[in-house]
PDB file of N, CA and C in Angstrom:
ATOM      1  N   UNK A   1      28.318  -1.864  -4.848  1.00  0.00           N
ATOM      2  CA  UNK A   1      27.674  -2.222  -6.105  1.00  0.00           C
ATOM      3  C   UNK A   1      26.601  -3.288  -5.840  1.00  0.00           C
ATOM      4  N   UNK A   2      25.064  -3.040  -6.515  1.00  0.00           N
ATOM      5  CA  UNK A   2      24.744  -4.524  -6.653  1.00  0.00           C
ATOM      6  C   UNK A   2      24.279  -5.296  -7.985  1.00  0.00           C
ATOM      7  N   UNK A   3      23.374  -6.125  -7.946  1.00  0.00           N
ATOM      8  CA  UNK A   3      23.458  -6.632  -9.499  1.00  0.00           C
ATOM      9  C   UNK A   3      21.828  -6.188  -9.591  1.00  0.00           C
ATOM     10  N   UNK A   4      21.723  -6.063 -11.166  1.00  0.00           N
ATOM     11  CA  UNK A   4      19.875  -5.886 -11.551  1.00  0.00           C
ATOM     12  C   UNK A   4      19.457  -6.875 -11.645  1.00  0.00           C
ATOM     13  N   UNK A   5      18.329  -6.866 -11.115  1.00  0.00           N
ATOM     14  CA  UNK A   5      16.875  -8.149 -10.370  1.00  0.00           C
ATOM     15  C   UNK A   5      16.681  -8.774 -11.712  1.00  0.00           C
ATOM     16  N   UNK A   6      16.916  -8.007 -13.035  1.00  0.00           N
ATOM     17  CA  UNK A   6      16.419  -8.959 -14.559  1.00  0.00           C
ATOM     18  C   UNK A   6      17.801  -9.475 -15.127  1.00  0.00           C
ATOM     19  N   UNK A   7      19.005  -8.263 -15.283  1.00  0.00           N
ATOM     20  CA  UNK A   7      19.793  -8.673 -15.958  1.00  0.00           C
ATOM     21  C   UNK A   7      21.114  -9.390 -15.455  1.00  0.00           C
ATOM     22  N   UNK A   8      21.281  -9.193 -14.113  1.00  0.00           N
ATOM     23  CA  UNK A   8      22.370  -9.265 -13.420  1.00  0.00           C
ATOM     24  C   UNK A   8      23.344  -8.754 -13.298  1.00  0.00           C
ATOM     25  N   UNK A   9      23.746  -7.871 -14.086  1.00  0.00           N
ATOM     26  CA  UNK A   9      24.214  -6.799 -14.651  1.00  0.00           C
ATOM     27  C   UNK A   9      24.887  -6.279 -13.034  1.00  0.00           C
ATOM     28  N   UNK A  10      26.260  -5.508 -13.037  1.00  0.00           N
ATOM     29  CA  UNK A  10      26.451  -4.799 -11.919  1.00  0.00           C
ATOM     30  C   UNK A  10      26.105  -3.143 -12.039  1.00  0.00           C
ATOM     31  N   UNK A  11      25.559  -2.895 -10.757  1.00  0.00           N
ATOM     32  CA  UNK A  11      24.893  -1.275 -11.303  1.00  0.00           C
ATOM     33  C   UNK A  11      25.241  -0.490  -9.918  1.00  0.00           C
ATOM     34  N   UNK A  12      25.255   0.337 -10.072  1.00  0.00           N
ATOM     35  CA  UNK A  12      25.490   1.622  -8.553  1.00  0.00           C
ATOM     36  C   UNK A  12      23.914   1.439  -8.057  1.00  0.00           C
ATOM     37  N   UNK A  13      24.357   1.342  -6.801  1.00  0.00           N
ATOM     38  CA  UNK A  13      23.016   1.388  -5.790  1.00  0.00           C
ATOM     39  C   UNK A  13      22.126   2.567  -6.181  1.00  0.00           C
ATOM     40  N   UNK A  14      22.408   3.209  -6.415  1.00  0.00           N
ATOM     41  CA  UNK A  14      21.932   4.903  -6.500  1.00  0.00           C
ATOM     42  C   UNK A  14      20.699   4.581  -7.627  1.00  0.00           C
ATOM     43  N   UNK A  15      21.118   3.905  -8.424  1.00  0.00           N
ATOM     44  CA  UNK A  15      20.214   3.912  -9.867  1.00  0.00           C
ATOM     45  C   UNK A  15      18.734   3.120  -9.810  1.00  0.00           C
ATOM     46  N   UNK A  16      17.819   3.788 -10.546  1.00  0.00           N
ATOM     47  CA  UNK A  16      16.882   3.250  -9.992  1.00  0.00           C
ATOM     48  C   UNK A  16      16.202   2.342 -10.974  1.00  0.00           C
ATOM     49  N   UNK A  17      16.694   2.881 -12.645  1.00  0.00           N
ATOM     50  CA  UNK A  17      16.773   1.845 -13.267  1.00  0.00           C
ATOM     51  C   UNK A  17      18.356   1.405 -14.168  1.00  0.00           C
ATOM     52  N   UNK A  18      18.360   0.260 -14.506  1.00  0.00           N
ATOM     53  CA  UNK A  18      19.328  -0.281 -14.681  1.00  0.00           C
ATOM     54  C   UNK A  18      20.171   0.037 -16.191  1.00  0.00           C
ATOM     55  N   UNK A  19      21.021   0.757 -16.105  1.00  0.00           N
ATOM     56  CA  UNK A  19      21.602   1.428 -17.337  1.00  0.00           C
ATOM     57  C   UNK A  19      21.873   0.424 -18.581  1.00  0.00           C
ATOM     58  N   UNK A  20      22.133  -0.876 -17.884  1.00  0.00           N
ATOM     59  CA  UNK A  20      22.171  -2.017 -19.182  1.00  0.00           C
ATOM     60  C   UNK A  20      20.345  -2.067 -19.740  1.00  0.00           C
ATOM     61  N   UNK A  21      19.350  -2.579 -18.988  1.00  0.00           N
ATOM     62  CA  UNK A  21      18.124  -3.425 -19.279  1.00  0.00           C
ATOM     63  C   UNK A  21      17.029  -2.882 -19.279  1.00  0.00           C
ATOM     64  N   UNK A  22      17.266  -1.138 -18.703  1.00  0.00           N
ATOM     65  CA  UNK A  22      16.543  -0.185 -18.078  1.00  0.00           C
ATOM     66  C   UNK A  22      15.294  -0.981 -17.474  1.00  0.00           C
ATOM     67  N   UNK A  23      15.733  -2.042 -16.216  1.00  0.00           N
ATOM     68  CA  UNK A  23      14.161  -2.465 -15.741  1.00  0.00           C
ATOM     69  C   UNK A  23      14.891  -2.045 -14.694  1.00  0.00           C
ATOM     70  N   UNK A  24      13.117  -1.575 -13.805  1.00  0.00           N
ATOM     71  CA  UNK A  24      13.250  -0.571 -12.560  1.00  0.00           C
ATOM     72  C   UNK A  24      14.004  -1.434 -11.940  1.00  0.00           C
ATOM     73  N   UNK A  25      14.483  -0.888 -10.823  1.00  0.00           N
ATOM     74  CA  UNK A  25      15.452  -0.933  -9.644  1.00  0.00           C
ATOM     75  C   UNK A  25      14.604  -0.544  -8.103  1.00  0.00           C
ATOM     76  N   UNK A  26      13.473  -0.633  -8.211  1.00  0.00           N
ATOM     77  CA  UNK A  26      12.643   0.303  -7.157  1.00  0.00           C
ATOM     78  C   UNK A  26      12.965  -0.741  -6.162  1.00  0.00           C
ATOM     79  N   UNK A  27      13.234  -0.718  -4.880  1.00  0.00           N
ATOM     80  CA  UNK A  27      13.051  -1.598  -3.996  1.00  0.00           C
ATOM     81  C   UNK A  27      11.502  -0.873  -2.846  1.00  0.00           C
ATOM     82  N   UNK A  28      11.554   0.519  -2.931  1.00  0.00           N
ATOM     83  CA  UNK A  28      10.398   0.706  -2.010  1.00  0.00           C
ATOM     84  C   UNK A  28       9.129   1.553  -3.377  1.00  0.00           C
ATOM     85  N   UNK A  29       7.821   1.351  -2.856  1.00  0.00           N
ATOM     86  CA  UNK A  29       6.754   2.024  -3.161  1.00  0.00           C
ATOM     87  C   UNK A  29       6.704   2.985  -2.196  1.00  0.00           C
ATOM     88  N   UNK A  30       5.882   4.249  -2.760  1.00  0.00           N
ATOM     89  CA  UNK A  30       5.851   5.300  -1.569  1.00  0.00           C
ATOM     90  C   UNK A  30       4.396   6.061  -2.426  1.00  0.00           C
ATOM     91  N   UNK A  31       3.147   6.545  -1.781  1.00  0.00           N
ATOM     92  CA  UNK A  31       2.276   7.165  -2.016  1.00  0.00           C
ATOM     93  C   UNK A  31       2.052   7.930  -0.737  1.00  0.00           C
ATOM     94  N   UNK A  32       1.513   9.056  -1.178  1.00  0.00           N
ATOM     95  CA  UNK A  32       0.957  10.107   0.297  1.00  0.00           C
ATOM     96  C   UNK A  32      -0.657  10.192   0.103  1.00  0.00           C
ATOM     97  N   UNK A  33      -1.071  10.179   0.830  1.00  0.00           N
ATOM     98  CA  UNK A  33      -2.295  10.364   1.012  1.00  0.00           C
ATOM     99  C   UNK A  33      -3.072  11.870   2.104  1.00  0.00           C
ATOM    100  N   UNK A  34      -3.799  12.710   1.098  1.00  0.00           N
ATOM    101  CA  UNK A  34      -4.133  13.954   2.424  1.00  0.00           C
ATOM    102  C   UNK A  34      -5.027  13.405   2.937  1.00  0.00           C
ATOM    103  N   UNK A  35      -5.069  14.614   4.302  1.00  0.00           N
ATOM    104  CA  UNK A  35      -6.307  13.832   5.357  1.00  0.00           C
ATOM    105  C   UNK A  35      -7.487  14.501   4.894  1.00  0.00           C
ATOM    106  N   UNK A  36      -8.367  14.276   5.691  1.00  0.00           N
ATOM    107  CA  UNK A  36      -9.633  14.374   5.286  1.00  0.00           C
ATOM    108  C   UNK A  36      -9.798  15.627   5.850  1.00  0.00           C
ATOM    109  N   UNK A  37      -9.358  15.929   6.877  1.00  0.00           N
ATOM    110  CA  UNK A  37      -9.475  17.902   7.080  1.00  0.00           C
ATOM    111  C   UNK A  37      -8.319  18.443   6.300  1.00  0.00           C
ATOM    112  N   UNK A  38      -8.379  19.564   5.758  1.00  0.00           N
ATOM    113  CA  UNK A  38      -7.455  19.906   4.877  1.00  0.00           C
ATOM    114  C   UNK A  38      -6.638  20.967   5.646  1.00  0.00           C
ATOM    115  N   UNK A  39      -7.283  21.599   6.470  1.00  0.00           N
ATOM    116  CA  UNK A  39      -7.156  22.807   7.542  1.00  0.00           C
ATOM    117  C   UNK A  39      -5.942  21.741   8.377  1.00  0.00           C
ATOM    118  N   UNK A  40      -6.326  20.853   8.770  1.00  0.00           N
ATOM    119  CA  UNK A  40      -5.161  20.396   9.598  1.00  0.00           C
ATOM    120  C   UNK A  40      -3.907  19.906   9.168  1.00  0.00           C
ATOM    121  N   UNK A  41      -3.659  20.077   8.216  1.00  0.00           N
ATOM    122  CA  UNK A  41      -2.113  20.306   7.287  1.00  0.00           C
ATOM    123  C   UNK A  41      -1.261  18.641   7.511  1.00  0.00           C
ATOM    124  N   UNK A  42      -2.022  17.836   7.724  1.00  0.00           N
ATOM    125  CA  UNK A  42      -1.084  16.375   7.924  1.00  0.00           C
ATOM    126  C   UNK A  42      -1.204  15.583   6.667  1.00  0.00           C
ATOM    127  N   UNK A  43      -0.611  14.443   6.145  1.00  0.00           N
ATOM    128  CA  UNK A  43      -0.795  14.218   5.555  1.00  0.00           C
ATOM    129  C   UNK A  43      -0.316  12.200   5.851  1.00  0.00           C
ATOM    130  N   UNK A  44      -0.855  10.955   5.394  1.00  0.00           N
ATOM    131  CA  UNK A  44      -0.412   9.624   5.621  1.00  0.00           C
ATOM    132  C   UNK A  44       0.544   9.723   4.607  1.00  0.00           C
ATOM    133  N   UNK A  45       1.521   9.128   4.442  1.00  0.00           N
ATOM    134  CA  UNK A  45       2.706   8.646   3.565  1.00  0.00           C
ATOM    135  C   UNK A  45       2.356   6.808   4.220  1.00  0.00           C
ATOM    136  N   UNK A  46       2.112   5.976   2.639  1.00  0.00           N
ATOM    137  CA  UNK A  46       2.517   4.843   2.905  1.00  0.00           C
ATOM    138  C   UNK A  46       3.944   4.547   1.876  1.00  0.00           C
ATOM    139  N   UNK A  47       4.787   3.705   2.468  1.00  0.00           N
ATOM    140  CA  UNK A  47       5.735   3.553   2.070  1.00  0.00           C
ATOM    141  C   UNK A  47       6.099   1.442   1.903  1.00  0.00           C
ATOM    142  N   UNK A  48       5.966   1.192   0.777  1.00  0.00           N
ATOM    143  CA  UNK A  48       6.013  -0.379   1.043  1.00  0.00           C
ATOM    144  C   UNK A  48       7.159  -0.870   0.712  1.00  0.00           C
ATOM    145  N   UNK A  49       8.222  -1.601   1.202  1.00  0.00           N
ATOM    146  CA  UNK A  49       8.987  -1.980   1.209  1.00  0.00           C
ATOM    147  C   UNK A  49       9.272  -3.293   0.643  1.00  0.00           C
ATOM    148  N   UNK A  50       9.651  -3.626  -0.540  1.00  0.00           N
ATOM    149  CA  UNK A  50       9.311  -4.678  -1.580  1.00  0.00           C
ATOM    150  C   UNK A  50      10.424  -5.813  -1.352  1.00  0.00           C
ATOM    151  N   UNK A  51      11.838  -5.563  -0.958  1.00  0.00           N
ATOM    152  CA  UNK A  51      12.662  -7.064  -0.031  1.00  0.00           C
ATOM    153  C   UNK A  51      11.950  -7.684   1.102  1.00  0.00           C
ATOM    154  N   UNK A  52      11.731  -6.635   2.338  1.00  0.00           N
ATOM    155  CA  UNK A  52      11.786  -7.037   3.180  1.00  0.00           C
ATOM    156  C   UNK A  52      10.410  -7.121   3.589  1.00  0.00           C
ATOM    157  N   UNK A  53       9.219  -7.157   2.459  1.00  0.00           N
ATOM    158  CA  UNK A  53       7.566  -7.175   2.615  1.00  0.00           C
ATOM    159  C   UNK A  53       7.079  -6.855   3.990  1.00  0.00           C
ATOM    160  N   UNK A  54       7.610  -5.442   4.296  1.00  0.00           N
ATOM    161  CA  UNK A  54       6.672  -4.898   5.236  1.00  0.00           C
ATOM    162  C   UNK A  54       6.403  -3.400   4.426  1.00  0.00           C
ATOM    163  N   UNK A  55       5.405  -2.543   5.440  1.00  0.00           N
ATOM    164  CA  UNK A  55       4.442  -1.371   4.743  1.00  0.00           C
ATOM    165  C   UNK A  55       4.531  -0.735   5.783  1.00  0.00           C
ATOM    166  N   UNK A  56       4.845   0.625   5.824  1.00  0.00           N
ATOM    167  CA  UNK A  56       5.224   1.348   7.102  1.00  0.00           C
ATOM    168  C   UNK A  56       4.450   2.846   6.532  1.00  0.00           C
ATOM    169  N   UNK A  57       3.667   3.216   7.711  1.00  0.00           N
ATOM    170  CA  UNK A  57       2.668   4.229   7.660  1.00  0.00           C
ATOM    171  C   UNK A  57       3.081   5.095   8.598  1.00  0.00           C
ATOM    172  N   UNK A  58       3.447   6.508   8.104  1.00  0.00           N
ATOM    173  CA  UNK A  58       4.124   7.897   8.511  1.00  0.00           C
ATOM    174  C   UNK A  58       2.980   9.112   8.817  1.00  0.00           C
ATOM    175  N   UNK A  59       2.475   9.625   9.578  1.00  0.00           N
ATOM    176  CA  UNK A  59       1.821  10.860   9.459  1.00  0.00           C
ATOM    177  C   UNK A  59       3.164  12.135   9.801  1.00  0.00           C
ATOM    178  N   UNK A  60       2.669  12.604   8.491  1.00  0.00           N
ATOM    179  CA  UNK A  60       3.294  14.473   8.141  1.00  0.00           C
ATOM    180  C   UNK A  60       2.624  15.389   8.623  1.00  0.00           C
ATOM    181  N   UNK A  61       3.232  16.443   9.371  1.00  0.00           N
ATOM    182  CA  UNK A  61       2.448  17.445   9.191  1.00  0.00           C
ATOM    183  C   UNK A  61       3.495  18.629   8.408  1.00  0.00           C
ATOM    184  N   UNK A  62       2.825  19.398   8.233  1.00  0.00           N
ATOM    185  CA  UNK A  62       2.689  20.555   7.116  1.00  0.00           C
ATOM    186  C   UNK A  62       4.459  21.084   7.236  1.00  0.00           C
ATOM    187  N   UNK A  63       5.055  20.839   8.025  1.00  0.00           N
ATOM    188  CA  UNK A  63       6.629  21.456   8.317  1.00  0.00           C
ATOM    189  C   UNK A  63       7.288  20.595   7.218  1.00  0.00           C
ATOM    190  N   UNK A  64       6.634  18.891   7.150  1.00  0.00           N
ATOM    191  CA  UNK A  64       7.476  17.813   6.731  1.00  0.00           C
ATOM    192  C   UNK A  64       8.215  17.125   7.989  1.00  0.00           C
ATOM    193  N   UNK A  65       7.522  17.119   8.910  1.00  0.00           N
ATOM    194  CA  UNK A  65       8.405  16.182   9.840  1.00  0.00           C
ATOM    195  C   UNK A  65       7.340  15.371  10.423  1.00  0.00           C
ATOM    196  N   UNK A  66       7.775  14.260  10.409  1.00  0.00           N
ATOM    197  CA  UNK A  66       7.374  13.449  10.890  1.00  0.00           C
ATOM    198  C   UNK A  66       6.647  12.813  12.298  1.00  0.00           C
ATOM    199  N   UNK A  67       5.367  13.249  12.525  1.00  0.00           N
ATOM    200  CA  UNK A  67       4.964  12.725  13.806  1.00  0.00           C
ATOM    201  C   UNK A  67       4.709  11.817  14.776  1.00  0.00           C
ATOM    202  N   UNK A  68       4.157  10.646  13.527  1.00  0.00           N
ATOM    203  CA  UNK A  68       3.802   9.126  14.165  1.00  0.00           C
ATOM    204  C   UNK A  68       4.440   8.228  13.428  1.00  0.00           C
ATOM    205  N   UNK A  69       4.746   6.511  12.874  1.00  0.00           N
ATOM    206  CA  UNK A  69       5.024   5.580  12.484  1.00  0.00           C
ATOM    207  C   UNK A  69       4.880   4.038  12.898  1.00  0.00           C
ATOM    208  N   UNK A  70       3.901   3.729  12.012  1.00  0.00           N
ATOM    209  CA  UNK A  70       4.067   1.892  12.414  1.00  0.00           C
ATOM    210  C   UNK A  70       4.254   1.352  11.236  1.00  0.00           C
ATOM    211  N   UNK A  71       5.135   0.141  11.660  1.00  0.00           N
ATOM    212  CA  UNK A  71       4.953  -0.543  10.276  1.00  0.00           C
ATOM    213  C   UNK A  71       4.377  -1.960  10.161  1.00  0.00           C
ATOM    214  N   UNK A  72       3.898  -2.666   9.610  1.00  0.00           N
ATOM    215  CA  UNK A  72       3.273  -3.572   9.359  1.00  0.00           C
ATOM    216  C   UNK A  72       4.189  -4.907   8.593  1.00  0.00           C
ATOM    217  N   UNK A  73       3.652  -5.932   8.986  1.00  0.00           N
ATOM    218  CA  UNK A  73       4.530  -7.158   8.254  1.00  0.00           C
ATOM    219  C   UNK A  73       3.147  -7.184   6.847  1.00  0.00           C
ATOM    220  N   UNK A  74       3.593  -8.087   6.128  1.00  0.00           N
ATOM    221  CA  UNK A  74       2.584  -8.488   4.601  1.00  0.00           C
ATOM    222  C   UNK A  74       1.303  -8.737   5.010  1.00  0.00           C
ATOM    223  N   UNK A  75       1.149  -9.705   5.759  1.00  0.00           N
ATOM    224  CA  UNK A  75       0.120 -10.186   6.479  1.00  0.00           C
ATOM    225  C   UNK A  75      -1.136  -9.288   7.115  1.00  0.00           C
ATOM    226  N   UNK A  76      -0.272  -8.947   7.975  1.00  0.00           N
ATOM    227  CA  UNK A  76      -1.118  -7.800   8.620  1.00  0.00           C
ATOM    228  C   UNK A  76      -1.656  -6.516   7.874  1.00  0.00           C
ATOM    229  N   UNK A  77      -0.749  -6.035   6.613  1.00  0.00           N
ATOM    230  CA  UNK A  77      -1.235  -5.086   6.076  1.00  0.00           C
ATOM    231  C   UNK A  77      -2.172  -5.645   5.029  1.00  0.00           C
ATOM    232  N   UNK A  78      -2.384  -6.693   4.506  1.00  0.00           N
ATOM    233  CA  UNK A  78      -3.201  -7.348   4.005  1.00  0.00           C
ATOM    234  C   UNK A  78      -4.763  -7.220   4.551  1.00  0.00           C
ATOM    235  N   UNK A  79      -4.374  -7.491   5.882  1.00  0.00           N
ATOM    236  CA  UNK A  79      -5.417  -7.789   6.854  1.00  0.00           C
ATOM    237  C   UNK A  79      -6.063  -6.059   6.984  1.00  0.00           C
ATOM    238  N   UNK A  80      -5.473  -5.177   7.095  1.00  0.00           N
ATOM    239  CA  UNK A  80      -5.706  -3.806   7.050  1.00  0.00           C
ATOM    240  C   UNK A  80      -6.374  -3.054   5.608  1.00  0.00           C
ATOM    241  N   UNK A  81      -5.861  -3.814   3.925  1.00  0.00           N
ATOM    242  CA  UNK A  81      -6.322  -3.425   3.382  1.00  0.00           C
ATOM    243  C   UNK A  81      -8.058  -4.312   2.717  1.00  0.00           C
ATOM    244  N   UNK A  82      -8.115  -5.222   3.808  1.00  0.00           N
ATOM    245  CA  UNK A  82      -9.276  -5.429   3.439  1.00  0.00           C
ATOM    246  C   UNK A  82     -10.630  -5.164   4.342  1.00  0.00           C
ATOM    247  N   UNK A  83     -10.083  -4.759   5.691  1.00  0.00           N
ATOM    248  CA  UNK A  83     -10.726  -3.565   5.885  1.00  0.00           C
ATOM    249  C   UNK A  83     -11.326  -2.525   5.767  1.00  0.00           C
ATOM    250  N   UNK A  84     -10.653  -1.836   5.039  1.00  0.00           N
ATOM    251  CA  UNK A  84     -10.636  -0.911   4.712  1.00  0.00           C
ATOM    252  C   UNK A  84     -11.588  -0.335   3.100  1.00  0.00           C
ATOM    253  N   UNK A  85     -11.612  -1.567   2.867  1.00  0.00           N
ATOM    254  CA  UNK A  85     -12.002  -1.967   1.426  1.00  0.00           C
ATOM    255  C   UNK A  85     -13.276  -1.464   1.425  1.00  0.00           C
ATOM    256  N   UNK A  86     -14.005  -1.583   0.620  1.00  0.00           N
ATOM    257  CA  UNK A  86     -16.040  -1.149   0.744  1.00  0.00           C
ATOM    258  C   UNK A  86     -16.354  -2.929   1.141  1.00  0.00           C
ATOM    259  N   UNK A  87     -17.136  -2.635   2.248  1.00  0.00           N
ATOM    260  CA  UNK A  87     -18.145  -3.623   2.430  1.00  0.00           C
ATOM    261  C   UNK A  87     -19.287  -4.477   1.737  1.00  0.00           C
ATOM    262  N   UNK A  88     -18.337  -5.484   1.905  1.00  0.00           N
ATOM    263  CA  UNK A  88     -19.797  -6.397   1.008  1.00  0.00           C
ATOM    264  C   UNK A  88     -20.763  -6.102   1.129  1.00  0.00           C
ATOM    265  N   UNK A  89     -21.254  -6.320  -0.054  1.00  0.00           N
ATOM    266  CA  UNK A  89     -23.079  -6.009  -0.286  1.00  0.00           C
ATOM    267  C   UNK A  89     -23.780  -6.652   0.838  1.00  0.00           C
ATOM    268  N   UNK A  90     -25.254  -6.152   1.525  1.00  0.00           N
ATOM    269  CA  UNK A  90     -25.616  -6.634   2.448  1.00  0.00           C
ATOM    270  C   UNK A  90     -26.315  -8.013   1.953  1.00  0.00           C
ATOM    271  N   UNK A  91     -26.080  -9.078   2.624  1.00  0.00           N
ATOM    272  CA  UNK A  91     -27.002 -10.218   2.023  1.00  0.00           C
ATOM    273  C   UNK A  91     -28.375 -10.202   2.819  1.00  0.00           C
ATOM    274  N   UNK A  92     -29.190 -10.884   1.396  1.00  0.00           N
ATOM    275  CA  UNK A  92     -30.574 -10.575   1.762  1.00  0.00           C
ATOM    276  C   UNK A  92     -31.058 -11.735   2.877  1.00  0.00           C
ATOM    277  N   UNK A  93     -32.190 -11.161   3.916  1.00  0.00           N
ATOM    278  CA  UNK A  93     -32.189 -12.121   4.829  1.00  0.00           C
ATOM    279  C   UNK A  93     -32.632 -13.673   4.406  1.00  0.00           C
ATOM    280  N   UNK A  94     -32.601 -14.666   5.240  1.00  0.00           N
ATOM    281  CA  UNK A  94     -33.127 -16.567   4.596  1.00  0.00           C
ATOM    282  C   UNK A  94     -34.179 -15.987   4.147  1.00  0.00           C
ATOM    283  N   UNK A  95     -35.442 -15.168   5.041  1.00  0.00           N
ATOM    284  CA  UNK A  95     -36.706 -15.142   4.666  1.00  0.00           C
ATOM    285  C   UNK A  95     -36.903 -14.461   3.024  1.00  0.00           C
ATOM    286  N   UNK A  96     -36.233 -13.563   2.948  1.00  0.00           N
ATOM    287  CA  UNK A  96     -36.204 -12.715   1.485  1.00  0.00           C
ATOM    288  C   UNK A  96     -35.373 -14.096   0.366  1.00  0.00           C
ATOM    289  N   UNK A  97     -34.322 -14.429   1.126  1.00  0.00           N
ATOM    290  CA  UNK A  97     -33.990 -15.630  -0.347  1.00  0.00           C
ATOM    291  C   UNK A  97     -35.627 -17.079  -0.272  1.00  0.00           C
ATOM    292  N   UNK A  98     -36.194 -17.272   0.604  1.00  0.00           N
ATOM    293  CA  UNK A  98     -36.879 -17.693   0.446  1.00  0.00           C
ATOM    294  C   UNK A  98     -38.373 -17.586  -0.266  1.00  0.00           C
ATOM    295  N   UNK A  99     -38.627 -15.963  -0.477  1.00  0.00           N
ATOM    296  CA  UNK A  99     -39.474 -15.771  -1.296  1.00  0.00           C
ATOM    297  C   UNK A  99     -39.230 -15.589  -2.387  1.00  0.00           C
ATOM    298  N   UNK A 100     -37.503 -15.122  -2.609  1.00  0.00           N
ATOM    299  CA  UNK A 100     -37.215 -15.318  -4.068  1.00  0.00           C
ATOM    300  C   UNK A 100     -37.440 -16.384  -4.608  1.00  0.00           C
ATOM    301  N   UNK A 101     -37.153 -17.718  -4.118  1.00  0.00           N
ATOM    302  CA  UNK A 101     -37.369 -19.360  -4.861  1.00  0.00           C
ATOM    303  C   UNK A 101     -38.939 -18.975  -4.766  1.00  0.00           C
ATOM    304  N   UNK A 102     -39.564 -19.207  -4.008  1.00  0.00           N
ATOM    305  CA  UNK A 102     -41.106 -19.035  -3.841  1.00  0.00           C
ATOM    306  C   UNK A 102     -41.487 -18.807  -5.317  1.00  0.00           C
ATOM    307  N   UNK A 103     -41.231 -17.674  -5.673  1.00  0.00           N
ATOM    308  CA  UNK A 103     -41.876 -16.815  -6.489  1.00  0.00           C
ATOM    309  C   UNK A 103     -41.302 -17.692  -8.144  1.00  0.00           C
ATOM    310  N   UNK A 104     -39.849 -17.996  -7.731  1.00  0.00           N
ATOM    311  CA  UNK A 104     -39.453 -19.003  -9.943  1.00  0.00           C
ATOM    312  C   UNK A 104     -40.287 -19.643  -9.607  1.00  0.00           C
TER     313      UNK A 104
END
């Protein structure tokens, strides 16, 4: 048995929300992501793990079994999703901010 994260309540592990308070019970996130060839039948599964704040990245292929896996501490996947992110706007060079003042 354990207790719910809002109510304290004792609940069967199994449940995902809590039959007294109905607040979730999720301990992991899980999204899949397809690849970018579609022909090659794999697919990323991220899976984040919300106790123990790590993020563990699975490639599928098309059977459902599992080929590769790493997982990441908070930090590091942090560090990965800002990467990954779109790139700051390019800043304009000194000489271009300098003709901007020039010119007010």
């Amino acid at each position: 048995m354990v207790r719910c994260s809002t109510c304290d309540r004792e609940l069967e592990a199994a449940h995902r929300y809590c039959p007294w308070c109905a607040a979730p019970q999720r301990r992991k996130l899980v999204e899949f992501f397809r690849g970018a060839d579609p022909t090659a039948g794999r697919a990323l599964r991220v899976s984040r793990y919300l106790p123990e704040r790590l993020v563990r990245f699975s490639v599928w292929d098309e059977t459902g079994t599992v080929r590769a896996a790493v997982s990441l501490d908070e930090d590091e996947a942090a560090r990965l999703a800002e990467f990954v992110a779109d790139p700051p706007a390019a800043r304009p060079s000194l000489l271009d901010e300098l003709r901007t003042l020039v010119r007010r």
